[in-house]
PDB file of N, CA and C in Angstrom:
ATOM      1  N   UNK A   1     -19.796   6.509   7.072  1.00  0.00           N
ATOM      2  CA  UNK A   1     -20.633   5.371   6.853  1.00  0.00           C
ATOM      3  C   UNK A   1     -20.986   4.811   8.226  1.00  0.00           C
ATOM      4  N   UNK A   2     -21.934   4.126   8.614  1.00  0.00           N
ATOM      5  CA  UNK A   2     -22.846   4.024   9.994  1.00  0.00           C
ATOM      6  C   UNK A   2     -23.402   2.374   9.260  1.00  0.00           C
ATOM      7  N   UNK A   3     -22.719   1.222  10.330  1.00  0.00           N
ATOM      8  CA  UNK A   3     -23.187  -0.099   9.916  1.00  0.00           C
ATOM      9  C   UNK A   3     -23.808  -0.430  11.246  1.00  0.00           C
ATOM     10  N   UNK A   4     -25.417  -1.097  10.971  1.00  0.00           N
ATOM     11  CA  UNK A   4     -26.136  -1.470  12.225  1.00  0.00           C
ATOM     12  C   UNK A   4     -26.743  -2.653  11.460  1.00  0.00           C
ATOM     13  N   UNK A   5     -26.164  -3.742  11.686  1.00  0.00           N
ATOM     14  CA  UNK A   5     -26.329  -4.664  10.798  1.00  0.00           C
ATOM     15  C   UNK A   5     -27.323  -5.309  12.059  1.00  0.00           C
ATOM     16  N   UNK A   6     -27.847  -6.329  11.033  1.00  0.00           N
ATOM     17  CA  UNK A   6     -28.914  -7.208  11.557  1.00  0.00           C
ATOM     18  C   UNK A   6     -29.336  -9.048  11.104  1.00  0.00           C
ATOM     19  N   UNK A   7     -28.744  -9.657  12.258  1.00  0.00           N
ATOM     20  CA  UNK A   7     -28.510 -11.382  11.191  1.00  0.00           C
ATOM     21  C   UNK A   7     -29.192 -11.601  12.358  1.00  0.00           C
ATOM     22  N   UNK A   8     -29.146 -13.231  11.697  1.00  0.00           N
ATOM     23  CA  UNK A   8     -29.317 -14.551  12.292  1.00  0.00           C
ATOM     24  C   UNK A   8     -28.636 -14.329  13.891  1.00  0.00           C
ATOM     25  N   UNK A   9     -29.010 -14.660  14.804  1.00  0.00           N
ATOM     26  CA  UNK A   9     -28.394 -14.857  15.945  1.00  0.00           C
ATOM     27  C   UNK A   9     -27.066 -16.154  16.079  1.00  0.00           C
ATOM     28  N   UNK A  10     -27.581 -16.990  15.076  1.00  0.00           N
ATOM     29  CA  UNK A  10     -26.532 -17.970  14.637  1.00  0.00           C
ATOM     30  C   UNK A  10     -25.286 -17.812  13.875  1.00  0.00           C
ATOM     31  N   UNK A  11     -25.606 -16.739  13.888  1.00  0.00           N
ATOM     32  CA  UNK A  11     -24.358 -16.347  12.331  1.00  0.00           C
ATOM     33  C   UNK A  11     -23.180 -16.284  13.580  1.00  0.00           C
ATOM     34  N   UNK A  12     -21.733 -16.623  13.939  1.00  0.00           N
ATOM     35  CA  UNK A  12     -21.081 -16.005  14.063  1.00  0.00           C
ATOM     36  C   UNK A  12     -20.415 -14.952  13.930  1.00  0.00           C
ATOM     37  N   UNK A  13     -20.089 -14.654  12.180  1.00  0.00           N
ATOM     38  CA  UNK A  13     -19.597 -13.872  12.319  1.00  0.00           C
ATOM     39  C   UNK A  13     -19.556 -13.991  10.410  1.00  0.00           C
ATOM     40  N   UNK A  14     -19.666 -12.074   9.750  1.00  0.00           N
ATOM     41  CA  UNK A  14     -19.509 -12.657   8.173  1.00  0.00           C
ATOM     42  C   UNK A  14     -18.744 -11.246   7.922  1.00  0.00           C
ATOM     43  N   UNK A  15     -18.046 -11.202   6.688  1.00  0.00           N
ATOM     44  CA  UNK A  15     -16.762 -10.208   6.469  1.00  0.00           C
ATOM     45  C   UNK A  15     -17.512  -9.945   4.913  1.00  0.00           C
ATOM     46  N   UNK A  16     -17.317  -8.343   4.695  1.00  0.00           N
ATOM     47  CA  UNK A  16     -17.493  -7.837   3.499  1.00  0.00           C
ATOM     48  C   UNK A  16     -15.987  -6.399   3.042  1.00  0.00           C
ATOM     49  N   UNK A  17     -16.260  -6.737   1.831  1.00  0.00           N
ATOM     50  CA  UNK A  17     -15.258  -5.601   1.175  1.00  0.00           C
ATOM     51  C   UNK A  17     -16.019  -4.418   0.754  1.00  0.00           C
ATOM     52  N   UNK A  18     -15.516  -3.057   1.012  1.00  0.00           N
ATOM     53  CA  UNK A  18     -16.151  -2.136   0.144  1.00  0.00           C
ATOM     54  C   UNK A  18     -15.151  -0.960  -0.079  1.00  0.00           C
ATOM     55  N   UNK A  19     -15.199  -0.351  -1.329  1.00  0.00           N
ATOM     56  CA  UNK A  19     -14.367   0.351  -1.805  1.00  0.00           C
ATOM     57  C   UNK A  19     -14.815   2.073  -1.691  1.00  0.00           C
ATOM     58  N   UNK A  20     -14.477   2.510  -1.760  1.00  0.00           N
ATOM     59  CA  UNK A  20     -14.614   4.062  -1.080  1.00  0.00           C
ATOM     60  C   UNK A  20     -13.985   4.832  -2.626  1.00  0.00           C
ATOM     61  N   UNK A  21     -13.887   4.946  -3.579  1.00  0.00           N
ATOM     62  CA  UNK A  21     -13.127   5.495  -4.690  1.00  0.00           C
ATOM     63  C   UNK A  21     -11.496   4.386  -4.503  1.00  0.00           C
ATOM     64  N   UNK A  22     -10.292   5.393  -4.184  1.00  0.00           N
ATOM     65  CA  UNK A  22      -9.562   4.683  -4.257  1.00  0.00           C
ATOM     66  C   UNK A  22      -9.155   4.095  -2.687  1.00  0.00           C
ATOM     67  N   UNK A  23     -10.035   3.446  -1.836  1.00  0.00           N
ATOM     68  CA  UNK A  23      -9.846   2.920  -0.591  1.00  0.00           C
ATOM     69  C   UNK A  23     -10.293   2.119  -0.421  1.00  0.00           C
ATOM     70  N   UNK A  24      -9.700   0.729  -0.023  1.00  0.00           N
ATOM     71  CA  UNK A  24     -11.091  -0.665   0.390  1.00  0.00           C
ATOM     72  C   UNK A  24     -11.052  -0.571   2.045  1.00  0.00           C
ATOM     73  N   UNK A  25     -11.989  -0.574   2.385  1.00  0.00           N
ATOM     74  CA  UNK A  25     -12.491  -1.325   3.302  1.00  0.00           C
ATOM     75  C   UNK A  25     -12.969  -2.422   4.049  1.00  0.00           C
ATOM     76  N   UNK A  26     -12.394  -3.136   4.753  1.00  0.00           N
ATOM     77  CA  UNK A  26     -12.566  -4.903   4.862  1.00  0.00           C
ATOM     78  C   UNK A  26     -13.337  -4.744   6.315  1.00  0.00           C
ATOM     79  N   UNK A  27     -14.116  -5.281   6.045  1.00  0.00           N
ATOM     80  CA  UNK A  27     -15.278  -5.163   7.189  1.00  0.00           C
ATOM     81  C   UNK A  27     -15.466  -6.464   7.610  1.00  0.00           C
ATOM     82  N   UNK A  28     -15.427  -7.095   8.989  1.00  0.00           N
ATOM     83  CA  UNK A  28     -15.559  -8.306   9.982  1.00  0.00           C
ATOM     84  C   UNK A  28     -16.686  -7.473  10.664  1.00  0.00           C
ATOM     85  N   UNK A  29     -18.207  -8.544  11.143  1.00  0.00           N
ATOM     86  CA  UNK A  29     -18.606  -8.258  11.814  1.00  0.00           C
ATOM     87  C   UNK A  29     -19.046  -9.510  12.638  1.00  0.00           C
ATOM     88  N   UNK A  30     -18.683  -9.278  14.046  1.00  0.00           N
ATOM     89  CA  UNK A  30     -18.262 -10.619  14.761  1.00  0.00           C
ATOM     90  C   UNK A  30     -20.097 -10.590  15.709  1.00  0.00           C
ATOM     91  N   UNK A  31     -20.069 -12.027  15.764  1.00  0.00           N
ATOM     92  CA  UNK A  31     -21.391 -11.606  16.811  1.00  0.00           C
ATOM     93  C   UNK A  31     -21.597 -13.053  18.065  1.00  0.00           C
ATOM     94  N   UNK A  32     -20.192 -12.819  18.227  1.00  0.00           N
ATOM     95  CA  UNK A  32     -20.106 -13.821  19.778  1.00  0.00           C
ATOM     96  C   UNK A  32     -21.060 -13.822  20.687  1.00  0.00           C
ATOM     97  N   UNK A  33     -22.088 -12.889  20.866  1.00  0.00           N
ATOM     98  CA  UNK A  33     -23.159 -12.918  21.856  1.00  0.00           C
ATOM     99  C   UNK A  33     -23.969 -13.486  21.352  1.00  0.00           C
ATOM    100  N   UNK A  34     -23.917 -13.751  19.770  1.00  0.00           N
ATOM    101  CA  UNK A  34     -25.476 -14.524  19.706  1.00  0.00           C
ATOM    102  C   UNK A  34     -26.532 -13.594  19.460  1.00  0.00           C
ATOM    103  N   UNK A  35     -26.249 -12.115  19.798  1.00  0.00           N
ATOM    104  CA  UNK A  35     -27.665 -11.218  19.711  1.00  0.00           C
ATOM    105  C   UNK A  35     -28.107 -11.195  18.284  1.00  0.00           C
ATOM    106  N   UNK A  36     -27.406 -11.215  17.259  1.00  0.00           N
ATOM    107  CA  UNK A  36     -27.667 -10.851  15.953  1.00  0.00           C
ATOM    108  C   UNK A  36     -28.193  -9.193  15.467  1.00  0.00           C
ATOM    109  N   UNK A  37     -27.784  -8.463  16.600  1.00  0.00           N
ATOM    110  CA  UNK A  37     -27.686  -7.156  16.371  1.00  0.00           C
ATOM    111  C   UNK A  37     -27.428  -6.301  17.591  1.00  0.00           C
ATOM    112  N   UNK A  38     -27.377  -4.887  17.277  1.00  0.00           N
ATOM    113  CA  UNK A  38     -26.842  -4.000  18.858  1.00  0.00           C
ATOM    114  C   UNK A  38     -25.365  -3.917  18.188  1.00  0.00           C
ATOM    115  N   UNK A  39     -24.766  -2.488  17.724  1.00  0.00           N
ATOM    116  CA  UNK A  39     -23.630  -2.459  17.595  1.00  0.00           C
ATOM    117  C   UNK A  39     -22.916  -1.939  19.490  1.00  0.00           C
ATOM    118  N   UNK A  40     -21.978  -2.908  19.443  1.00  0.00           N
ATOM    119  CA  UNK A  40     -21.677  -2.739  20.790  1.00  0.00           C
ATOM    120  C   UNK A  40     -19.772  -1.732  20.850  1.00  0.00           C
ATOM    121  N   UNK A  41     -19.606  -2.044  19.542  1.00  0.00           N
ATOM    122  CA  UNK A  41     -17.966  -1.332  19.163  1.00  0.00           C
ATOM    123  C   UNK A  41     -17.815  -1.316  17.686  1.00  0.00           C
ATOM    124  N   UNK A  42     -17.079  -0.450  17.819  1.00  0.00           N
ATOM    125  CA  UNK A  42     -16.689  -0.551  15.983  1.00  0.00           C
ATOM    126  C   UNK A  42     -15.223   0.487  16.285  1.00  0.00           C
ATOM    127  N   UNK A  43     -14.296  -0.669  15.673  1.00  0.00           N
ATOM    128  CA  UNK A  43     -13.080  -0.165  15.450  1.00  0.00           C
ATOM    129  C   UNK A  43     -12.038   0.456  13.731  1.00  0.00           C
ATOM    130  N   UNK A  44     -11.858   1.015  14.026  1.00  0.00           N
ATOM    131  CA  UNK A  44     -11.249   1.209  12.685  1.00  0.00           C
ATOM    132  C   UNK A  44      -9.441   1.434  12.623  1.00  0.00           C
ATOM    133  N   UNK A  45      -9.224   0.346  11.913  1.00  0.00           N
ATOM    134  CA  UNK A  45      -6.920   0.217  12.106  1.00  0.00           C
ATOM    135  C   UNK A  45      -7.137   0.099  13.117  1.00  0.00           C
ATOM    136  N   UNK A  46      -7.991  -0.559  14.193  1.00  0.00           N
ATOM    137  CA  UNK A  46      -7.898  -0.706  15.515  1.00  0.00           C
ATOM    138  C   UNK A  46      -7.867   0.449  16.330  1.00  0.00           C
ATOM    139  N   UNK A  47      -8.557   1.542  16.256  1.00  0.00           N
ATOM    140  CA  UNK A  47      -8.730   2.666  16.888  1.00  0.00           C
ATOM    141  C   UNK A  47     -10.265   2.653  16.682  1.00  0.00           C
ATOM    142  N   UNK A  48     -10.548   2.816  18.456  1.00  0.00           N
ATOM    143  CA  UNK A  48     -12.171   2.693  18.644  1.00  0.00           C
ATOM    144  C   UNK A  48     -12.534   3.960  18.013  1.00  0.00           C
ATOM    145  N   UNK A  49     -14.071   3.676  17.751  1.00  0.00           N
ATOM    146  CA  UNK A  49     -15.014   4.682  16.671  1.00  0.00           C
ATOM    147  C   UNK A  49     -16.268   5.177  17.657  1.00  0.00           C
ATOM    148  N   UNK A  50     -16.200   6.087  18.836  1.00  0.00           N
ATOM    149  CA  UNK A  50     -17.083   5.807  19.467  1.00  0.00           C
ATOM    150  C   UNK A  50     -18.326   6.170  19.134  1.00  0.00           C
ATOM    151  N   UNK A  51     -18.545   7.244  18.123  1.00  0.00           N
ATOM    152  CA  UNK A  51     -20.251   7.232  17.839  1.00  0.00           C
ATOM    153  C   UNK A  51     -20.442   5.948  16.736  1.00  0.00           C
ATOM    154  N   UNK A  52     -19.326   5.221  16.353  1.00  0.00           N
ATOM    155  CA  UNK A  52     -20.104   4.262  15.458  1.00  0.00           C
ATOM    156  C   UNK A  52     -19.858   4.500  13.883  1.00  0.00           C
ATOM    157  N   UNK A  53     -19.595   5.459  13.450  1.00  0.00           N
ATOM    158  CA  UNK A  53     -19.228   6.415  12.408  1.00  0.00           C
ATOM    159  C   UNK A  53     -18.643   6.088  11.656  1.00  0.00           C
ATOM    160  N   UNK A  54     -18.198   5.162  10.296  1.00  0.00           N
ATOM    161  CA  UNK A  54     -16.754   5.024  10.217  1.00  0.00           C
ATOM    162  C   UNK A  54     -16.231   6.351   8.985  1.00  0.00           C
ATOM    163  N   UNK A  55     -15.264   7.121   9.365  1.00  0.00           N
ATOM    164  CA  UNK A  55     -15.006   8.215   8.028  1.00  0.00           C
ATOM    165  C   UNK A  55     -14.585   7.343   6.861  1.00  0.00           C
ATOM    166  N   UNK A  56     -14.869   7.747   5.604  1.00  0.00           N
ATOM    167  CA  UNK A  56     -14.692   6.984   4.301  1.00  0.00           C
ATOM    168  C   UNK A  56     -13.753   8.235   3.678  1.00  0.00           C
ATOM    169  N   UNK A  57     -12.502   8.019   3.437  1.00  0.00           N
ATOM    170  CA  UNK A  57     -11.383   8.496   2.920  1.00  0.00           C
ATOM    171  C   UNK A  57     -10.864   8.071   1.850  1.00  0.00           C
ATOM    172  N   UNK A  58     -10.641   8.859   0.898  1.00  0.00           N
ATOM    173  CA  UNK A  58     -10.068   8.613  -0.383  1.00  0.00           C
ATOM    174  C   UNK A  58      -8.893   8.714  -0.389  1.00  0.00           C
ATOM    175  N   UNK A  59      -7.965   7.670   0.256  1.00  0.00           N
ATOM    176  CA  UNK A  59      -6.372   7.710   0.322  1.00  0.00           C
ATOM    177  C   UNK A  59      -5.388   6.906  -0.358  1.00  0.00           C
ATOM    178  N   UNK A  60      -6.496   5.541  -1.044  1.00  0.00           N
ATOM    179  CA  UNK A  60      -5.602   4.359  -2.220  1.00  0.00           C
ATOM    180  C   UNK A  60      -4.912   3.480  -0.648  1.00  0.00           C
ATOM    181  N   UNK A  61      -5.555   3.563   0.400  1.00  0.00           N
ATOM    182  CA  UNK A  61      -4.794   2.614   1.780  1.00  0.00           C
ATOM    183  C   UNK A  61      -6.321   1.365   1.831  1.00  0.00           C
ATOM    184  N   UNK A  62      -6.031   0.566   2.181  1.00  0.00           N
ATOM    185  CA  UNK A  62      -6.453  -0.787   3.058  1.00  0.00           C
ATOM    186  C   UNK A  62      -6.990  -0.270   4.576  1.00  0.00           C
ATOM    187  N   UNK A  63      -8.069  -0.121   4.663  1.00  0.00           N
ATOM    188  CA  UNK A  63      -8.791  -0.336   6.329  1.00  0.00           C
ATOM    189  C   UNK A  63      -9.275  -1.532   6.812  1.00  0.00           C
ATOM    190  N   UNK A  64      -8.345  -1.603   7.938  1.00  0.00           N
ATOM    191  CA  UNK A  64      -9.509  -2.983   8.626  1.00  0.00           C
ATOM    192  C   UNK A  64     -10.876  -2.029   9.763  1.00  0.00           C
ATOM    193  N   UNK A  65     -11.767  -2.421   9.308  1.00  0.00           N
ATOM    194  CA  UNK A  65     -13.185  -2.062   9.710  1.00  0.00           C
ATOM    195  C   UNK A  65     -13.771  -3.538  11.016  1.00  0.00           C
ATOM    196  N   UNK A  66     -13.909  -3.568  12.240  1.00  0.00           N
ATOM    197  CA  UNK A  66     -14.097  -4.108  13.184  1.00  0.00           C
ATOM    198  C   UNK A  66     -15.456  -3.859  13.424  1.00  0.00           C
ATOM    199  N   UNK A  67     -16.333  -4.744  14.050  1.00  0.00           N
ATOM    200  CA  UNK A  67     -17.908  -4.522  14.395  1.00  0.00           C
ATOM    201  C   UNK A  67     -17.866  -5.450  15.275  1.00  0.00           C
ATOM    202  N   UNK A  68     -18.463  -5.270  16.513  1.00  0.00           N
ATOM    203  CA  UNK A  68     -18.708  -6.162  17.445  1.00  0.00           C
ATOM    204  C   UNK A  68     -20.242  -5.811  17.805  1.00  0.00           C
ATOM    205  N   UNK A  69     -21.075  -6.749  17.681  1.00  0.00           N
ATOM    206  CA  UNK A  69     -22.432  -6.860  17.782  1.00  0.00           C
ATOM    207  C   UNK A  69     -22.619  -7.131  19.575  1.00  0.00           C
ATOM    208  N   UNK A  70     -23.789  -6.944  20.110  1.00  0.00           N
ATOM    209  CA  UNK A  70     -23.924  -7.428  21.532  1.00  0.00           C
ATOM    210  C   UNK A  70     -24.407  -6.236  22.288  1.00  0.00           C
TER     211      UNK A  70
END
């Protein structure tokens, strides 16, 4: 899955859930610069994702999904 989200420059920051079969995914996407788009990182369990990519696994586990805009 590949998130290139696009807000408000005002938004700080907004969090979504998504489920993969038996896997959720908790997605924060933070946007401290103000740009309101430009994926600048994306982490996954806190292990950087460097093309951006996140793999969607059917394991019945909890991911924390990280996005830093900028």
């Amino acid at each position: 899955m590949k998130i290139d989200p696009c807000v408000a420059p005002d938004w700080p920051r907004y969090e979504l859930t998504f489920r993969h079969r038996s896997a959720i995914y908790r997605i924060v996407v933070e946007n401290a610069a103000g740009t309101g788009r430009g994926v600048r990182a994306v982490t996954v369990d806190a292990h950087a994702v460097p093309d951006g990519e996140i793999p969607l696994i059917d394991d019945g586990q909890t991911h924390e999904v990280r996005v830093e805009l900028g």
